[in-house]
Protein backbone atom coordinates (compact mmCIF):
# COMPACT_ATOMS: atom_id res chain seq x y z
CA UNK A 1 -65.63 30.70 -3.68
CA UNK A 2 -62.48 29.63 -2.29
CA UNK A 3 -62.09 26.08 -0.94
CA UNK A 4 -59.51 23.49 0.32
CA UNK A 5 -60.74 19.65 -0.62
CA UNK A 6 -59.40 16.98 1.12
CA UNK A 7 -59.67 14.08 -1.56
CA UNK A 8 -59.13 11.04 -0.69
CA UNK A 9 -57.23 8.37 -3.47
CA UNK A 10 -57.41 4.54 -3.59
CA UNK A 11 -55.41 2.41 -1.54
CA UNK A 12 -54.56 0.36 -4.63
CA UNK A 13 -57.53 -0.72 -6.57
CA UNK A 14 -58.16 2.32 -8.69
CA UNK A 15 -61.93 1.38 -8.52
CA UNK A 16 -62.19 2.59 -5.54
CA UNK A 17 -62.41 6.72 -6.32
CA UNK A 18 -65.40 8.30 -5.76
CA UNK A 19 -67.49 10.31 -8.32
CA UNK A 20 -67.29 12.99 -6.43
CA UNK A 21 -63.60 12.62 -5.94
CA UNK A 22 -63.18 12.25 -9.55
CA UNK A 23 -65.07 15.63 -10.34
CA UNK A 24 -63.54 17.57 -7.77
CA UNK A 25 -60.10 16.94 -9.20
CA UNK A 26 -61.68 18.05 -12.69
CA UNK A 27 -62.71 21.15 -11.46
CA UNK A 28 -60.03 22.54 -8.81
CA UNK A 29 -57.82 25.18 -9.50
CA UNK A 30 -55.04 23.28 -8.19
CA UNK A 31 -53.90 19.89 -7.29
CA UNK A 32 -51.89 19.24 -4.22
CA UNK A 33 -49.83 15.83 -4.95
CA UNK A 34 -47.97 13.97 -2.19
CA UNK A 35 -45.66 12.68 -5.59
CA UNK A 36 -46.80 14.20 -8.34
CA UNK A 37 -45.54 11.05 -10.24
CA UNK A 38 -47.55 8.50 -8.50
CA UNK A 39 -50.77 10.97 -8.61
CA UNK A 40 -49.72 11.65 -12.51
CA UNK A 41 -50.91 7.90 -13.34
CA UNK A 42 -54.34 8.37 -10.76
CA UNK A 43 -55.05 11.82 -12.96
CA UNK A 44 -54.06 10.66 -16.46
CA UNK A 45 -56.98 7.20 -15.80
CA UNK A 46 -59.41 9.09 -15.18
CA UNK A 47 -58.77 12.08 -17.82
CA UNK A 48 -58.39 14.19 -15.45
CA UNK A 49 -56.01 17.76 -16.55
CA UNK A 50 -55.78 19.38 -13.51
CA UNK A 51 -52.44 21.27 -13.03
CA UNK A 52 -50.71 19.30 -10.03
CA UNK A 53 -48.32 21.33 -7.62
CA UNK A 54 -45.83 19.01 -5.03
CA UNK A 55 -47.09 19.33 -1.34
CA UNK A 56 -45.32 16.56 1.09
CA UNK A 57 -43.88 16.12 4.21
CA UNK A 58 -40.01 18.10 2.90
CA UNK A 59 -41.75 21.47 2.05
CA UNK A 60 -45.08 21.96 3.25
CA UNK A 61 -43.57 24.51 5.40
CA UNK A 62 -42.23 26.40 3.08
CA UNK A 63 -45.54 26.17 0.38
CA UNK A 64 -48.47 26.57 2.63
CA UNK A 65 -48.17 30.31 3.08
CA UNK A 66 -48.38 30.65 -0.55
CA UNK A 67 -51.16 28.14 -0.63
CA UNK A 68 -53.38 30.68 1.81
CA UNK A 69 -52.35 33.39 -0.52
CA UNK A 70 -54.03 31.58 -3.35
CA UNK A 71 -57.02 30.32 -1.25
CA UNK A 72 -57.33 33.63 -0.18
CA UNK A 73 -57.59 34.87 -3.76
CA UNK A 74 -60.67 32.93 -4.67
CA UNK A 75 -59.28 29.52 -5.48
CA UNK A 76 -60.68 26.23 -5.17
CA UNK A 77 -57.09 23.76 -4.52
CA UNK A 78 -57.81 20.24 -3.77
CA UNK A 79 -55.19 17.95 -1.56
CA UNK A 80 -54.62 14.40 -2.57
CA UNK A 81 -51.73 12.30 -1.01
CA UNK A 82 -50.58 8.89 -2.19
CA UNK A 83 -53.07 6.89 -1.49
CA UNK A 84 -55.98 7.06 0.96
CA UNK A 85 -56.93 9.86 3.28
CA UNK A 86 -54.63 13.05 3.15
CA UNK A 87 -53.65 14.14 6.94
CA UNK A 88 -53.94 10.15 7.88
CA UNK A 89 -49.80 9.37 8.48
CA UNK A 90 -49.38 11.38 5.32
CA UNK A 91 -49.35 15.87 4.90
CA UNK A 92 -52.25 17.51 5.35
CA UNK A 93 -52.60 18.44 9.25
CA UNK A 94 -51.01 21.83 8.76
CA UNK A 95 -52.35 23.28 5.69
CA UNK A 96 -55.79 22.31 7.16
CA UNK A 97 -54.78 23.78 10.45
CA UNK A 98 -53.63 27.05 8.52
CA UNK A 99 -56.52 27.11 6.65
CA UNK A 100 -59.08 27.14 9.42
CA UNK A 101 -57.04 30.26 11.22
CA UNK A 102 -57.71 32.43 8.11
CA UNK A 103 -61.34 31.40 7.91
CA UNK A 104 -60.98 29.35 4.72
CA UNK A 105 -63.92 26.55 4.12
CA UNK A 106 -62.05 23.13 4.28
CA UNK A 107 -64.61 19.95 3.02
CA UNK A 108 -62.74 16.75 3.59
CA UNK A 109 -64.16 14.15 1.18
CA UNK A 110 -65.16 10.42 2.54
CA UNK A 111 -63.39 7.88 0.30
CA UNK A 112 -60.53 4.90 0.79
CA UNK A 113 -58.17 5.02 3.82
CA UNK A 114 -56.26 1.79 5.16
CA UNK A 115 -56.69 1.29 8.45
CA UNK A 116 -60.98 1.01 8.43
CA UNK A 117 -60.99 -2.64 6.03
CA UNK A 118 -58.03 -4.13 8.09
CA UNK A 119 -59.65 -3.31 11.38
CA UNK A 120 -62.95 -4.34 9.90
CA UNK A 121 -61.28 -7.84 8.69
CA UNK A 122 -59.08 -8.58 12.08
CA UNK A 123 -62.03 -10.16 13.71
CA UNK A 124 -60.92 -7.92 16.60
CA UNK A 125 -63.14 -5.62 18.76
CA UNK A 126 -64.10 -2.63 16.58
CA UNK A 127 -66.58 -0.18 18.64
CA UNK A 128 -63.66 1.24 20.35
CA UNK A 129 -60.30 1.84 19.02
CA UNK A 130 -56.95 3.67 19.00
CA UNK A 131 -55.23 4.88 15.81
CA UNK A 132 -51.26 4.81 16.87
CA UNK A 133 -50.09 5.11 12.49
CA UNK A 134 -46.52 4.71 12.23
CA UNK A 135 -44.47 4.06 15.97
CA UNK A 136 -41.49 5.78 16.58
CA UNK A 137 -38.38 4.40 14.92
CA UNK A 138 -35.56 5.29 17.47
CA UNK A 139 -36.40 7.70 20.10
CA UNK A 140 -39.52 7.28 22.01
CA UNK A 141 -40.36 3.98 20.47
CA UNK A 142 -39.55 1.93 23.84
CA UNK A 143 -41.94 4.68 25.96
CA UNK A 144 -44.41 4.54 23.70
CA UNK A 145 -44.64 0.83 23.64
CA UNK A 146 -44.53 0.75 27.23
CA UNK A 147 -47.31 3.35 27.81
CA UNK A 148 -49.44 1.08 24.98
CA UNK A 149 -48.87 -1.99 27.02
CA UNK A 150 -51.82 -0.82 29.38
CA UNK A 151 -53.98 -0.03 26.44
CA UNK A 152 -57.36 -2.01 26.42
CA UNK A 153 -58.76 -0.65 23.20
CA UNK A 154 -57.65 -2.33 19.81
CA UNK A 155 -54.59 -0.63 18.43
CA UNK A 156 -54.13 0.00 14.85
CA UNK A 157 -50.42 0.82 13.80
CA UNK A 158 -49.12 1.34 10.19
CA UNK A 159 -45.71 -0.15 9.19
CA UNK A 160 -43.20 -1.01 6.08
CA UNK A 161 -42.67 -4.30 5.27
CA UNK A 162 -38.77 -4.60 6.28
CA UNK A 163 -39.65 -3.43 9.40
CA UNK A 164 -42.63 -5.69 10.17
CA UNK A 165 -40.59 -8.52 12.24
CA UNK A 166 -39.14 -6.02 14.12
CA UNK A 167 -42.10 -4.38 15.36
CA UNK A 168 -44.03 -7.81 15.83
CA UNK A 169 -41.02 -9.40 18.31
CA UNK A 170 -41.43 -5.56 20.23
CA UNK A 171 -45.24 -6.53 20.73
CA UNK A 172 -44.17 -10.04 22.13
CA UNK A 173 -42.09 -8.43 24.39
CA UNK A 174 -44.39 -5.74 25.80
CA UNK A 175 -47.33 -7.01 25.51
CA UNK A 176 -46.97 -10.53 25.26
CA UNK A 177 -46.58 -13.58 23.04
CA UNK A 178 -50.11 -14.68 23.46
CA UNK A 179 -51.88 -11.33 22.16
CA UNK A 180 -54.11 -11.62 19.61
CA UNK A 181 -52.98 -9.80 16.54
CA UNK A 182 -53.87 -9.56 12.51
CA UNK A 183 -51.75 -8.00 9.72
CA UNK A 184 -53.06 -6.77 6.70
CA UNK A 185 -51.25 -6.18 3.39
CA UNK A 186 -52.07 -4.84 -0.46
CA UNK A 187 -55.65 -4.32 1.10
CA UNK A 188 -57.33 -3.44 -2.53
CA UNK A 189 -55.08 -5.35 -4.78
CA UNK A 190 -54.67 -8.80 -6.19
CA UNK A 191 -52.52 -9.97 -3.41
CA UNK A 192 -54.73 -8.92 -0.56
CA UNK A 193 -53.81 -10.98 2.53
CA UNK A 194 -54.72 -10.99 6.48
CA UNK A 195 -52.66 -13.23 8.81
CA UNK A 196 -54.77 -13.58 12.14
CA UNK A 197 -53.48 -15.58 15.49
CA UNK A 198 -51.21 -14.50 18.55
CA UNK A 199 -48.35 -12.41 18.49
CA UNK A 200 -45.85 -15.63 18.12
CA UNK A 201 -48.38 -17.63 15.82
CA UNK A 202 -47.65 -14.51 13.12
CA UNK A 203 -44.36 -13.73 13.60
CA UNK A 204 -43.94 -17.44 12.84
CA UNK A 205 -45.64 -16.91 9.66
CA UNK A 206 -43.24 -13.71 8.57
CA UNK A 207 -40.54 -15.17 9.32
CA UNK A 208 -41.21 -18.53 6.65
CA UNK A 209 -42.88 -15.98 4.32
CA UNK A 210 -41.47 -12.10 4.62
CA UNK A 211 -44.11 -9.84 4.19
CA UNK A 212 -44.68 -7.09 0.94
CA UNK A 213 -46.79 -4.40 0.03
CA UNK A 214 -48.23 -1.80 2.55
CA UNK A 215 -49.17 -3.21 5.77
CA UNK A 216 -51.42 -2.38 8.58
CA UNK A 217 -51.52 -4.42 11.90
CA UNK A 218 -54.75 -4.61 14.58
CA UNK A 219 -53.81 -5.62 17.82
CA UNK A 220 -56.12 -6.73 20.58
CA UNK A 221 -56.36 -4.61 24.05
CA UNK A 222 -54.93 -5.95 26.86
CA UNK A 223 -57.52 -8.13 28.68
């Protein structure tokens, strides 16, 4: 029977894939791969033989008409992105979208994603929340940080290291030096780290000690 698995990967610490991931990798048709490189040392741990197929952001335009096709014919594909959750800041919205308009069973997985441990570890509020992933990098980035500004939920945001300063002096200047704010990086791995304080307090830190790795920052609602 066909079927589209969402599957998510770890973050970094390779312990962290399921059982279930593991043996719905095994036994798909097909493997969806963000990189097919990166997933290539994921599959080849775990023994896994799979045959992978590229699917990211460049041409899942162009492939997911021919991934229907294949659903369609009684294939079980499974979609795996980088690391964590497929569709979370990384490809997956629109072949799930297309495959829920031609009545094809999607079954997205539970497993690793980013943004739950660091919001989890910020010491921040956590029973109500707002997911923002990566902001703008030109265009609409000054709106968006200006309609945020009112926001009294926590706000969790994704961003690259080299642009992590950046982003931090744009939240001391609309919202505030004195917001309370925690960045998370190489959640998983051996370098693990979470810098907690106000806005200034961490950019402080960055600035004596640049940040690496993936990052994810929780920032407090306005009071």
């Amino acid at each position: 029977m066909s079927k589209l698995y969402i599957v998510p990967t770890p973050i970094g610490n390779l312990e962290d894939m399921t059982f279930r991931a593991i043996k719905v990798l095994e036994a798909a048709d097909l493997i969806l791969a963000e990189d097919t490189r990166t997933s290539g040392k994921l599959l080849k741990h775990y023994e896994i033989s799979t045959q992978m197929q590229s699917h990211h952001m460049h041409n899942e335009h162009k492939t997911i008409d021919r991934i229907v096709q294949r659903l369609k014919s009684g294939e079980v594909i499974a979609l795996i992105s980088d690391a964590g959750t497929p569709a979370i800041s990384d490809p997956g919205f629109l072949l799930t979208r297309a495959c829920v308009e031609n009545g094809i069973e999607v079954d997205c997985l539970p497993g690793a994603t980013a943004f739950v441990p660091a919001l989890v570890n910020s010491g921040l509020p956590n029973d109500k929340f707002v997911f923002e992933g990566f902001l703008p990098v030109k265009k609409g980035r000054q709106t968006r940080l200006q309609f945020l500004a009112e926001e009294s939920r926590t706000i969790i945001f994704y961003e690259s290291p080299h642009k992590l300063l950046k982003t931090l002096n744009n939240f001391a200047e609309y919202f505030g030096v004195d917001r309370q704010v925690s960045v998370s990086r190489e959640l998983s791995k051996l370098h693990e780290e979470t810098i907690r304080g106000t806005v200034d307090e961490v950019i402080k830190h960055f600035e004596n000690k640049p940040p690496k790795g993936e990052i994810v920052i929780v920032l407090g609602g306005k009071k």
